[in-house]
N, C-alpha and C. Protein backbone atom coordinates (compact mmCIF):
# COMPACT_ATOMS: atom_id res chain seq x y z
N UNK A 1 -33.24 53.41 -0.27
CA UNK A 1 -33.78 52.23 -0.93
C UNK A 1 -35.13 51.91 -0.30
N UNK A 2 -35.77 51.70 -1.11
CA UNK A 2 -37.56 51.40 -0.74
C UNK A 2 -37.41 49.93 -0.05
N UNK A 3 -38.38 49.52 0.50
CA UNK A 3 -38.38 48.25 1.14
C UNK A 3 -38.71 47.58 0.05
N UNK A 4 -39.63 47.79 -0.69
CA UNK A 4 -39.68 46.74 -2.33
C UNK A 4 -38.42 46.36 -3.14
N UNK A 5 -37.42 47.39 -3.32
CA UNK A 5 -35.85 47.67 -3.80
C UNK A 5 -35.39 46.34 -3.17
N UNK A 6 -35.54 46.88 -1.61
CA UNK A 6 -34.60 46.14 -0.39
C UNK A 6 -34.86 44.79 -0.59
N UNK A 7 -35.75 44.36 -0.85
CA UNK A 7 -36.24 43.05 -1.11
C UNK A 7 -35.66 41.95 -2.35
N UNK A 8 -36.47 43.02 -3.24
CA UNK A 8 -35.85 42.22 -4.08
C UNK A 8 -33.77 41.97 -4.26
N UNK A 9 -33.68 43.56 -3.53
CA UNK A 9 -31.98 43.18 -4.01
C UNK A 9 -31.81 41.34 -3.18
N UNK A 10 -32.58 41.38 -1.91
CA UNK A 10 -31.76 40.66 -1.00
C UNK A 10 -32.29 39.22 -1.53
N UNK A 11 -33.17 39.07 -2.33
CA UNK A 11 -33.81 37.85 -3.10
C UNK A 11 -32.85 37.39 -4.01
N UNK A 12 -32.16 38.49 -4.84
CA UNK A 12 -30.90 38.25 -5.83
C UNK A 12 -29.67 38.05 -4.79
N UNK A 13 -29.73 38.56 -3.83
CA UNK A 13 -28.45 37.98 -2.86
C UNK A 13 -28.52 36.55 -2.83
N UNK A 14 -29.81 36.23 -2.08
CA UNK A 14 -30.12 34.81 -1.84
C UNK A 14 -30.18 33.39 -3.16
N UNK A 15 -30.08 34.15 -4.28
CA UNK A 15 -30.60 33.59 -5.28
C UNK A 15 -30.10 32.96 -6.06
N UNK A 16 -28.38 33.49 -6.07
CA UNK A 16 -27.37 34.09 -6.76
C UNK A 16 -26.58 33.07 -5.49
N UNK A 17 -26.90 32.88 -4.43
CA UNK A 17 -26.02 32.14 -3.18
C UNK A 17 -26.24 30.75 -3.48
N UNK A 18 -27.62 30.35 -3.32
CA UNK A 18 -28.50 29.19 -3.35
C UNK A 18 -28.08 28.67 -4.79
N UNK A 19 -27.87 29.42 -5.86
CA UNK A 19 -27.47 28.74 -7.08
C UNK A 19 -26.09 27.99 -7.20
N UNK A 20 -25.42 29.24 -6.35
CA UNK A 20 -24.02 28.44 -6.45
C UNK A 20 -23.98 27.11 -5.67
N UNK A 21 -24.34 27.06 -4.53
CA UNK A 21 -24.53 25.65 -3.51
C UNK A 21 -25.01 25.07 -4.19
N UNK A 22 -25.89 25.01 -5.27
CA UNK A 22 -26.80 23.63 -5.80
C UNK A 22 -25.35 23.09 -6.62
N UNK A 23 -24.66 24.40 -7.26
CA UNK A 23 -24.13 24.35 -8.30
C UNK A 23 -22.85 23.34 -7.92
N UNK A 24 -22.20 23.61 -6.74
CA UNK A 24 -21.42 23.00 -6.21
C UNK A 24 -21.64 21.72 -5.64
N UNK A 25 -23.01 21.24 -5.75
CA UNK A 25 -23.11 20.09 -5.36
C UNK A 25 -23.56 19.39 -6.32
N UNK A 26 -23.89 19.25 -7.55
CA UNK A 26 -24.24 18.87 -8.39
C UNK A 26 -22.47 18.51 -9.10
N UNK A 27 -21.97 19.06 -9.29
CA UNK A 27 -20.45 18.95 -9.65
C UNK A 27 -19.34 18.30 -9.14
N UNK A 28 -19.67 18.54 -7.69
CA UNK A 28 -19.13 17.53 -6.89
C UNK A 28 -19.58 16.10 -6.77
N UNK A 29 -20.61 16.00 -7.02
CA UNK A 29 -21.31 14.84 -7.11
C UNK A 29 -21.09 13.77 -8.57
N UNK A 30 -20.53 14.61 -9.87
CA UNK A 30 -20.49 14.22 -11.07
C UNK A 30 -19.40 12.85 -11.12
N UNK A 31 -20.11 11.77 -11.95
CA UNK A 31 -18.67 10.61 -11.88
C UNK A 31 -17.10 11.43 -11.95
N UNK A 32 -16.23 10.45 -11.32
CA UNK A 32 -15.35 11.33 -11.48
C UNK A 32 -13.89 10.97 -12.72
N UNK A 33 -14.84 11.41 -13.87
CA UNK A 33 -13.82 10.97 -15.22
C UNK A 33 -12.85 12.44 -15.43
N UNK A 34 -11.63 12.05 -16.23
CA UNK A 34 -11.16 13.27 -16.51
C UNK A 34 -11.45 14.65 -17.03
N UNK A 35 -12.97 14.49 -17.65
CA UNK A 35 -13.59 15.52 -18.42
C UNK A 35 -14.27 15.98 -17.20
N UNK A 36 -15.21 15.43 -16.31
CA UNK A 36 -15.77 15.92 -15.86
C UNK A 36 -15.14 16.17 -14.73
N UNK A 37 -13.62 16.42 -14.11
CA UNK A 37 -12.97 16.70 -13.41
C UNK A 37 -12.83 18.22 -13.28
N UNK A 38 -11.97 18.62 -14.70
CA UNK A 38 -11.91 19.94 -15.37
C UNK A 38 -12.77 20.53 -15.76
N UNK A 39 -14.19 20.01 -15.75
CA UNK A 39 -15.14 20.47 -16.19
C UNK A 39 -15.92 21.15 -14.82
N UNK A 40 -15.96 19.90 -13.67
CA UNK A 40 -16.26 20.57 -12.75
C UNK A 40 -15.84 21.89 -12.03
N UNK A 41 -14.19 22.10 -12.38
CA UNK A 41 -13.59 23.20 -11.88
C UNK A 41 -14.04 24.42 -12.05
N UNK A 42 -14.11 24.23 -13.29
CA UNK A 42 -14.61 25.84 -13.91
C UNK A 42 -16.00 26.06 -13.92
N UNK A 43 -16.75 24.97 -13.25
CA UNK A 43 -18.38 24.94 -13.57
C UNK A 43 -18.64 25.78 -11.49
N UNK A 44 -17.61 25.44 -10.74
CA UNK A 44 -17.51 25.24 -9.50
C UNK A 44 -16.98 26.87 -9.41
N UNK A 45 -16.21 27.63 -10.08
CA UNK A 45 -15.78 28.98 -10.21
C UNK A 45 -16.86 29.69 -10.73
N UNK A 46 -17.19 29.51 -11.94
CA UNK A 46 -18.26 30.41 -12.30
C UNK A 46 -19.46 30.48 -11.87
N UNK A 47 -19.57 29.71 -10.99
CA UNK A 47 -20.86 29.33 -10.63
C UNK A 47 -20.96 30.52 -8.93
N UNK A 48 -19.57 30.26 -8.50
CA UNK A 48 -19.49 31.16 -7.25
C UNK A 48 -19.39 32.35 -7.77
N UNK A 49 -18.81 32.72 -9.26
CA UNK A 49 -18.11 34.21 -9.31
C UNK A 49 -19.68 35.27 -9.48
N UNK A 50 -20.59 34.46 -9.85
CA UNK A 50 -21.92 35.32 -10.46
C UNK A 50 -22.68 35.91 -8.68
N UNK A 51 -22.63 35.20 -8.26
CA UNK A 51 -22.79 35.77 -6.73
C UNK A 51 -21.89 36.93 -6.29
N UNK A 52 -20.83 36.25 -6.37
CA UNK A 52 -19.21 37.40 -5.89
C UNK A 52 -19.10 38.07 -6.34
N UNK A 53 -19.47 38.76 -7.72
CA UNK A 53 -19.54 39.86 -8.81
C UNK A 53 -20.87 40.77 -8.03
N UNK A 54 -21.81 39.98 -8.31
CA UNK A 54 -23.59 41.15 -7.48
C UNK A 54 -23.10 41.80 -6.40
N UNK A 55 -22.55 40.62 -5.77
CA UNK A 55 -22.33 42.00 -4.29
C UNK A 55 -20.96 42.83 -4.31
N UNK A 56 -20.15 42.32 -5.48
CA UNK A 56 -19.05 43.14 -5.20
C UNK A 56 -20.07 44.98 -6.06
N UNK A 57 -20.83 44.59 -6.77
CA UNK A 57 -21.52 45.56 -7.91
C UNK A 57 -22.37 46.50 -6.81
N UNK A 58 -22.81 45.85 -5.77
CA UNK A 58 -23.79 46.71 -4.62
C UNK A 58 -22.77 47.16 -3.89
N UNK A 59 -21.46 46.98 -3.32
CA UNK A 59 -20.46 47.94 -3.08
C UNK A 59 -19.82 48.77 -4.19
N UNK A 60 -20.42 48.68 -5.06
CA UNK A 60 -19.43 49.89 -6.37
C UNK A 60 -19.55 51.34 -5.76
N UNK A 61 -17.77 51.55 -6.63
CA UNK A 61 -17.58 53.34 -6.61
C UNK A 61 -17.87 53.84 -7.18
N UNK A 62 -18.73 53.55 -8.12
CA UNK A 62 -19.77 54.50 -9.58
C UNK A 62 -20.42 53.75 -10.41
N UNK A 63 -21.45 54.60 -11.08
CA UNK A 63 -22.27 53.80 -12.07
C UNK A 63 -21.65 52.75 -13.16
N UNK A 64 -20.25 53.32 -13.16
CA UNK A 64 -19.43 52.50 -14.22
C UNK A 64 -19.31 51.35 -13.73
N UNK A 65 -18.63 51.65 -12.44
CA UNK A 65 -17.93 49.89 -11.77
C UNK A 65 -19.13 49.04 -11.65
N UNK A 66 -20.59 49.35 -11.17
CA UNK A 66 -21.86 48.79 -11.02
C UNK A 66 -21.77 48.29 -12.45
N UNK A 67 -22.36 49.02 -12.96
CA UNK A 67 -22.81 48.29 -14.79
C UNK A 67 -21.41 47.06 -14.99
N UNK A 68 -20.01 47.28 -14.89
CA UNK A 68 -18.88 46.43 -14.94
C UNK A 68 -19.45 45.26 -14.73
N UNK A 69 -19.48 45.29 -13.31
CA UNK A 69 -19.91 44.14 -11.96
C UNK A 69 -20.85 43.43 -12.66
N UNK A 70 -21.78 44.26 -12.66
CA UNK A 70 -23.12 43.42 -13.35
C UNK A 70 -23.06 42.37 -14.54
N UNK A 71 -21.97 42.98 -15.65
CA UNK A 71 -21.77 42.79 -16.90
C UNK A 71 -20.67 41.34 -16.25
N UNK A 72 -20.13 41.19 -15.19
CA UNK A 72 -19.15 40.11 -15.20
C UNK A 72 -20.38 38.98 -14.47
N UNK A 73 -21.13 39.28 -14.20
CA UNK A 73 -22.10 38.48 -13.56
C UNK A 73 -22.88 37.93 -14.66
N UNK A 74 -23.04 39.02 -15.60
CA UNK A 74 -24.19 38.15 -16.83
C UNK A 74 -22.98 37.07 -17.66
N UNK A 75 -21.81 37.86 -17.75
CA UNK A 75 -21.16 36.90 -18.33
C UNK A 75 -20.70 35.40 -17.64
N UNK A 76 -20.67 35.79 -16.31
CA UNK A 76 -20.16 34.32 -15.81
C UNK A 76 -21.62 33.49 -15.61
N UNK A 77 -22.60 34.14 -15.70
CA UNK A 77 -23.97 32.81 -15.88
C UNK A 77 -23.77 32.36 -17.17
N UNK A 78 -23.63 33.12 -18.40
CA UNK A 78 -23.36 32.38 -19.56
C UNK A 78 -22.52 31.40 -19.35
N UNK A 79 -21.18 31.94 -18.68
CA UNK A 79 -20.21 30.40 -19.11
C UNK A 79 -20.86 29.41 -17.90
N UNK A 80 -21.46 29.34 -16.90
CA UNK A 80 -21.78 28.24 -15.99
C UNK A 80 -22.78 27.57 -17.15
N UNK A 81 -23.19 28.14 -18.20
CA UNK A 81 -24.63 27.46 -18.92
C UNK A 81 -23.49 26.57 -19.85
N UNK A 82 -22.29 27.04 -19.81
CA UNK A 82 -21.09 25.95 -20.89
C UNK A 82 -21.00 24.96 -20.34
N UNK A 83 -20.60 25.18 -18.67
CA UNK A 83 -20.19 24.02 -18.44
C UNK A 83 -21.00 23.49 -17.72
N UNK A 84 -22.31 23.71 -17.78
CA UNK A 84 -23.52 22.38 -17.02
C UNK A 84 -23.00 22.08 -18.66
N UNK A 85 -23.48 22.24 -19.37
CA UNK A 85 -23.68 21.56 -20.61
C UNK A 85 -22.59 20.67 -21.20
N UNK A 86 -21.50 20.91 -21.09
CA UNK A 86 -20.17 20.16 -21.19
C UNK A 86 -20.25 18.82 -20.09
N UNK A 87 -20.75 19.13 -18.95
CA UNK A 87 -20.88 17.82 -17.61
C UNK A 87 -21.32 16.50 -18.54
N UNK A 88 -21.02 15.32 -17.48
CA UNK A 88 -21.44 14.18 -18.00
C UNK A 88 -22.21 13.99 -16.75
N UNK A 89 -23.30 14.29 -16.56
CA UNK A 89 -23.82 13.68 -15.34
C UNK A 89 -24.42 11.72 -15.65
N UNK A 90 -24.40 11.70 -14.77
CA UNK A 90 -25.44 10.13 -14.49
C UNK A 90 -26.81 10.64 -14.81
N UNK A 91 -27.89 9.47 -15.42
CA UNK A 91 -29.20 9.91 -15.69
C UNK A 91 -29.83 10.22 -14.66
N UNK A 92 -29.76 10.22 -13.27
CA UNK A 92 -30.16 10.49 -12.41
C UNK A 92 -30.23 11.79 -11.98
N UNK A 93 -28.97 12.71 -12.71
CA UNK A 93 -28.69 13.71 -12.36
C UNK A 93 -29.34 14.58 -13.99
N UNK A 94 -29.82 13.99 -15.03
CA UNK A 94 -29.77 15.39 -15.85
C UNK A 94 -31.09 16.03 -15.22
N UNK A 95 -32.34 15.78 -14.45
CA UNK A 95 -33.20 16.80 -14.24
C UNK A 95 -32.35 18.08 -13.20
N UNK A 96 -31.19 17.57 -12.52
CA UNK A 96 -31.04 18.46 -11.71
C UNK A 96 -30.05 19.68 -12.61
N UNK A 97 -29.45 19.11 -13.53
CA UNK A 97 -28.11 19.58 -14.98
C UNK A 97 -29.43 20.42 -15.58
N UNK A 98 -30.63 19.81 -15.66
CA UNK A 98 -31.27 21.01 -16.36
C UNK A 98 -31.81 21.97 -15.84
N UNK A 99 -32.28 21.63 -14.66
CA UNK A 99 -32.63 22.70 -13.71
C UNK A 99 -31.81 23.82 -13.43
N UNK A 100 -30.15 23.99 -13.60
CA UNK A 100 -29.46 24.40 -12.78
C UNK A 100 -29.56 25.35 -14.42
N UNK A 101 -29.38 24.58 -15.24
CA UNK A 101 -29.29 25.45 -16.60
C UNK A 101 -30.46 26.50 -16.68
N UNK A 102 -31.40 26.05 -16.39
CA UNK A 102 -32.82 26.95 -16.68
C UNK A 102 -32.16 28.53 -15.50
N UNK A 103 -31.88 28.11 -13.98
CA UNK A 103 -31.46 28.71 -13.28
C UNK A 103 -30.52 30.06 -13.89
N UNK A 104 -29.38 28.95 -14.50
CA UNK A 104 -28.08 30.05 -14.68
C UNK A 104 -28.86 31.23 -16.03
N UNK A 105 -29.54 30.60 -16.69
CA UNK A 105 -30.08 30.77 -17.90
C UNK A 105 -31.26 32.75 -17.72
N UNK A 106 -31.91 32.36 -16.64
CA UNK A 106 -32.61 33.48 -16.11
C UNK A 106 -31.69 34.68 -15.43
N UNK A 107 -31.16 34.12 -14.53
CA UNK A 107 -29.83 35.13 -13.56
C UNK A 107 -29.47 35.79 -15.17
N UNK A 108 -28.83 35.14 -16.02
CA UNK A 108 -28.40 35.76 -17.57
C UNK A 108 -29.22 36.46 -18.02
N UNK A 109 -30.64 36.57 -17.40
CA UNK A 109 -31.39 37.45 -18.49
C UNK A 109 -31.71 38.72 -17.47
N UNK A 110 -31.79 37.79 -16.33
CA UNK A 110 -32.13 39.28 -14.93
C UNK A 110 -31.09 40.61 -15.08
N UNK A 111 -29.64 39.99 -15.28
CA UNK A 111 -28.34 40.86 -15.25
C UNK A 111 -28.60 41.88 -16.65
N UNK A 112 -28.85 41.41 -17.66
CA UNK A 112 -28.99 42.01 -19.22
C UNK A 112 -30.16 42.57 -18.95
N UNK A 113 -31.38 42.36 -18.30
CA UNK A 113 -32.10 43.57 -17.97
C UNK A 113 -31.50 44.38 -17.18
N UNK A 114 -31.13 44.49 -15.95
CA UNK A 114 -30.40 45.24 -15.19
C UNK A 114 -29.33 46.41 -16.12
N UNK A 115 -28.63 45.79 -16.80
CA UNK A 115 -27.54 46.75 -18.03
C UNK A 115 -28.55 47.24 -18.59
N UNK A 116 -29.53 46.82 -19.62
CA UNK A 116 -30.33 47.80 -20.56
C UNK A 116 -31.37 48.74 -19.15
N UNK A 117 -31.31 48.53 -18.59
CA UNK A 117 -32.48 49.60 -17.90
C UNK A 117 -31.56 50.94 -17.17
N UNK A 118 -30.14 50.32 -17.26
CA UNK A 118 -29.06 51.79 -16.78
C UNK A 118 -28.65 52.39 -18.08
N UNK A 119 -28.76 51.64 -19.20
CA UNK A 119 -28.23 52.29 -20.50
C UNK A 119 -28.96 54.04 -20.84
């Protein structure tokens, strides 16, 4: 791996980490009504699994399990983009609800490049 490679992988390590912590604190932080209880749960899972998928994908046993990995990573940024969007935040909180969306929103497009450039 080139040091340019090395880099950037470890930028998507960091990137993919840092998202989930915002992600988890933004959720935790949400009033705490019954919607946004259950809402937080699964916003609080998918939000960790898109991290936990990349690096499980940089330990893969073949090109297959990699592309897999990858493919569960683009999919779990999609559903974190459900459930920012499902949240009820306080007005205080939608610049951070949109921010996190723009976030999950890119990781979704980084991963779908990643698949079309192994296709």
């Amino acid at each position: 791996m080139t040091e340019i490679q090395s880099k950037k992988h470890y930028d998507l390590d960091e990137r993919t980490f840092h998202f989930a912590k915002r992600a988890f604190q933004y959720f935790s932080s949400l009033p705490k009504t019954p919607a946004n209880i259950e809402t937080a749960k699964q916003g609080i899972r998918a939000a960790g699994s898109i991290g936990a998928n990349y690096i499980e994908a940089d330990e893969a046993l073949s090109k297959k399990d990699f592309v897999m990995r990858i493919k569960i990573s683009r999919k779990e940024s999609k559903e974190e983009v459900y459930w920012l969007r499902l949240s009820e935040p306080r007005p205080d909180q939608e610049n951070e609800r949109a921010a996190l969306i723009q976030e999950a929103t890119e990781l979704m497009k980084i991963f779908g490049s990643i698949i079309s450039k192994l296709r």
